[in-house]
C-alpha atoms as a PDB file:
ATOM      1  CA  UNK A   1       0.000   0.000   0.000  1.00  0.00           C
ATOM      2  CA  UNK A   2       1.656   3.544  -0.830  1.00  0.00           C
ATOM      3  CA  UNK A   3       0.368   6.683   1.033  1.00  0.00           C
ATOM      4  CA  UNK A   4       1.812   9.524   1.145  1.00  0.00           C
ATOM      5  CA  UNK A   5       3.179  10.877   4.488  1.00  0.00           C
ATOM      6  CA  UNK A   6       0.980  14.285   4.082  1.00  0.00           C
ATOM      7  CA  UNK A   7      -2.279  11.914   2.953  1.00  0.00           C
ATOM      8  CA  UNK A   8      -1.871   9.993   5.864  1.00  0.00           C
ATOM      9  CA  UNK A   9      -1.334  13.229   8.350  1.00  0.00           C
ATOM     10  CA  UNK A  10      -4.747  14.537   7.044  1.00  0.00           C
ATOM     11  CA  UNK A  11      -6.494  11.450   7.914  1.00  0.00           C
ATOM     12  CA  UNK A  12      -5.398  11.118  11.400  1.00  0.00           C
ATOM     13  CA  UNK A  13      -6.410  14.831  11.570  1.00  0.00           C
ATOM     14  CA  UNK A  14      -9.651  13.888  10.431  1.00  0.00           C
ATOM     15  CA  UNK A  15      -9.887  11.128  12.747  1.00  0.00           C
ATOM     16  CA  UNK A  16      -8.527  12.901  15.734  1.00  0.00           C
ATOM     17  CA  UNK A  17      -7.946  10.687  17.614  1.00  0.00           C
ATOM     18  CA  UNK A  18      -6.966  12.426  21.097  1.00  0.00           C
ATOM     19  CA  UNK A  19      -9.567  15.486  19.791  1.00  0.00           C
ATOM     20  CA  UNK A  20      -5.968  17.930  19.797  1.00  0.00           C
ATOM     21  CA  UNK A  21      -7.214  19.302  16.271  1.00  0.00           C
ATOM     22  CA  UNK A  22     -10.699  19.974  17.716  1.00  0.00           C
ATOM     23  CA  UNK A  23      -8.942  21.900  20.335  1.00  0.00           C
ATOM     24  CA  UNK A  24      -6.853  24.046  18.081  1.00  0.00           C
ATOM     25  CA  UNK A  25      -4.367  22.251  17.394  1.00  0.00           C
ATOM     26  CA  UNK A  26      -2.434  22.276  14.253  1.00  0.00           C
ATOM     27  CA  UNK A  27      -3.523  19.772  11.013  1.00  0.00           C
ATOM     28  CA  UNK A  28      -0.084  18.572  10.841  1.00  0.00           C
ATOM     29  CA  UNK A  29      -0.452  17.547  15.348  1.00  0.00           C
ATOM     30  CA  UNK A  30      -0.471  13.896  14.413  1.00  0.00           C
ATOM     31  CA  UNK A  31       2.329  13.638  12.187  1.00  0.00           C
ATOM     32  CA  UNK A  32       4.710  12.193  14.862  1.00  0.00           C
ATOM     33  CA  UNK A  33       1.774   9.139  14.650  1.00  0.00           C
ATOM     34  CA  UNK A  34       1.835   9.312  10.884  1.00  0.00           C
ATOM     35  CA  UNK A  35       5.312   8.781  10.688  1.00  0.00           C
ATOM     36  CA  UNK A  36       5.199   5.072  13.029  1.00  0.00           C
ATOM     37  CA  UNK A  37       2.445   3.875  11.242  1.00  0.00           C
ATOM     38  CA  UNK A  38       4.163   4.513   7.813  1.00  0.00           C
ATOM     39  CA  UNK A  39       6.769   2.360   9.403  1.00  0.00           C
ATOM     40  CA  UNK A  40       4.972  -0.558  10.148  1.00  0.00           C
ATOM     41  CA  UNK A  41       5.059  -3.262   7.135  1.00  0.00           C
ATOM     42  CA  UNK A  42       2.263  -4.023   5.361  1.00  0.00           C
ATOM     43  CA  UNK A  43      -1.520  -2.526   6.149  1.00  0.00           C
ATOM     44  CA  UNK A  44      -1.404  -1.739   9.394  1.00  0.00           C
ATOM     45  CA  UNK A  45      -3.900  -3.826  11.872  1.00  0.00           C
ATOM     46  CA  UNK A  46      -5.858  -2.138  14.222  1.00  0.00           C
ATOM     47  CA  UNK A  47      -4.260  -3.239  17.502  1.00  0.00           C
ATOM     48  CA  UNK A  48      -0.911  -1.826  15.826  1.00  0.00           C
ATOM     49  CA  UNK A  49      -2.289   1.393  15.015  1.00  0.00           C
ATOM     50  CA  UNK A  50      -4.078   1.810  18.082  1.00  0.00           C
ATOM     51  CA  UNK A  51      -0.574   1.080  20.120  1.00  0.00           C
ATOM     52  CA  UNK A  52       0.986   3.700  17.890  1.00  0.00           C
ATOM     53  CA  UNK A  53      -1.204   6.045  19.474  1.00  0.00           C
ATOM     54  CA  UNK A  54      -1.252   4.547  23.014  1.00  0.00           C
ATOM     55  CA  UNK A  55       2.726   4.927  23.378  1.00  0.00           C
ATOM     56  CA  UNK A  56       2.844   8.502  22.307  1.00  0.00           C
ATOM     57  CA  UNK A  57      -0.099   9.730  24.551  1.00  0.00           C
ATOM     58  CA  UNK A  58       0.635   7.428  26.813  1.00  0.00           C
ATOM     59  CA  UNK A  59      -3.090   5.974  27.117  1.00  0.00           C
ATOM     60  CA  UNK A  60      -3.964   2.392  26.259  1.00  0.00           C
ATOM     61  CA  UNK A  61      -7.589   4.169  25.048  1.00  0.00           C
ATOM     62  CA  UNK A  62      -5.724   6.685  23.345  1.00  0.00           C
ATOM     63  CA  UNK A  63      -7.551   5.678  19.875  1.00  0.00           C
ATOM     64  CA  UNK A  64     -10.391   3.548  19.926  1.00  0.00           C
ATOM     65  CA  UNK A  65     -10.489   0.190  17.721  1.00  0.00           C
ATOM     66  CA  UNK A  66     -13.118   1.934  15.959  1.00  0.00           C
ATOM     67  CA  UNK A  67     -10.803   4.920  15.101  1.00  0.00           C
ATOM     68  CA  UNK A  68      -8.517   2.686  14.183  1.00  0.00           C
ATOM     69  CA  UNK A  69     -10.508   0.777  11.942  1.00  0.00           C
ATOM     70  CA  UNK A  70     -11.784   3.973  10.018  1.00  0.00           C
ATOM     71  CA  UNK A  71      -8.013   5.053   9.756  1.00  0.00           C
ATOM     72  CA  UNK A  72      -6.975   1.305   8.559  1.00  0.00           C
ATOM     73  CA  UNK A  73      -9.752   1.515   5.734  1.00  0.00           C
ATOM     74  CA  UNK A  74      -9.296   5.044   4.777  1.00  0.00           C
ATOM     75  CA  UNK A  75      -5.539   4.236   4.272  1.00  0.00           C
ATOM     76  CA  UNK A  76      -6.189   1.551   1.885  1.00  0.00           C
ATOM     77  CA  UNK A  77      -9.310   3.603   0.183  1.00  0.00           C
ATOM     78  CA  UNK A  78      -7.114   6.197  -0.546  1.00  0.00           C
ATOM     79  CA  UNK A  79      -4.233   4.717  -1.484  1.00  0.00           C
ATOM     80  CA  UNK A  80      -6.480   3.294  -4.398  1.00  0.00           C
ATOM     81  CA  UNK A  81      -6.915   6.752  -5.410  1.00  0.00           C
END
């Protein structure tokens, strides 16, 4: 699956995850997150992406499976773009 760093940035903005772009935070707040997920090999599984996001915040419920599943899917969706 290829998607790009910035695509991927915008949808864990949209997702927001933590709510930090709902609270005025920057578009570009997640890309720390963006950048360990693009690591990862493969398409990401939920319980991967949702530990991406419970070591940086430091919050097991950090991102919710179901976050993580609209993240997983919009990756692939839009890397068919």
């Amino acid at each position: 699956m290829a998607i790009t760093r910035e695509e991927l940035i915008r949808i864990l903005a949209e997702a927001d995850p933590v709510g930090l772009v709902a609270e005025g935070a920057p578009v570009d707040e997640y890309a720390a997150e963006a950048d360990a997920i693009l690591g990862l090999r493969g398409v990401p599984q939920l319980t991967e992406i949702t530990g991406v996001f419970a070591v940086s915040f430091g919050d097991p419920g950090a991102c919710t499976r179901e976050t993580a599943r609209w993240i997983a899917e919009e990756m692939v969706r839009r890397a068919g773009q």
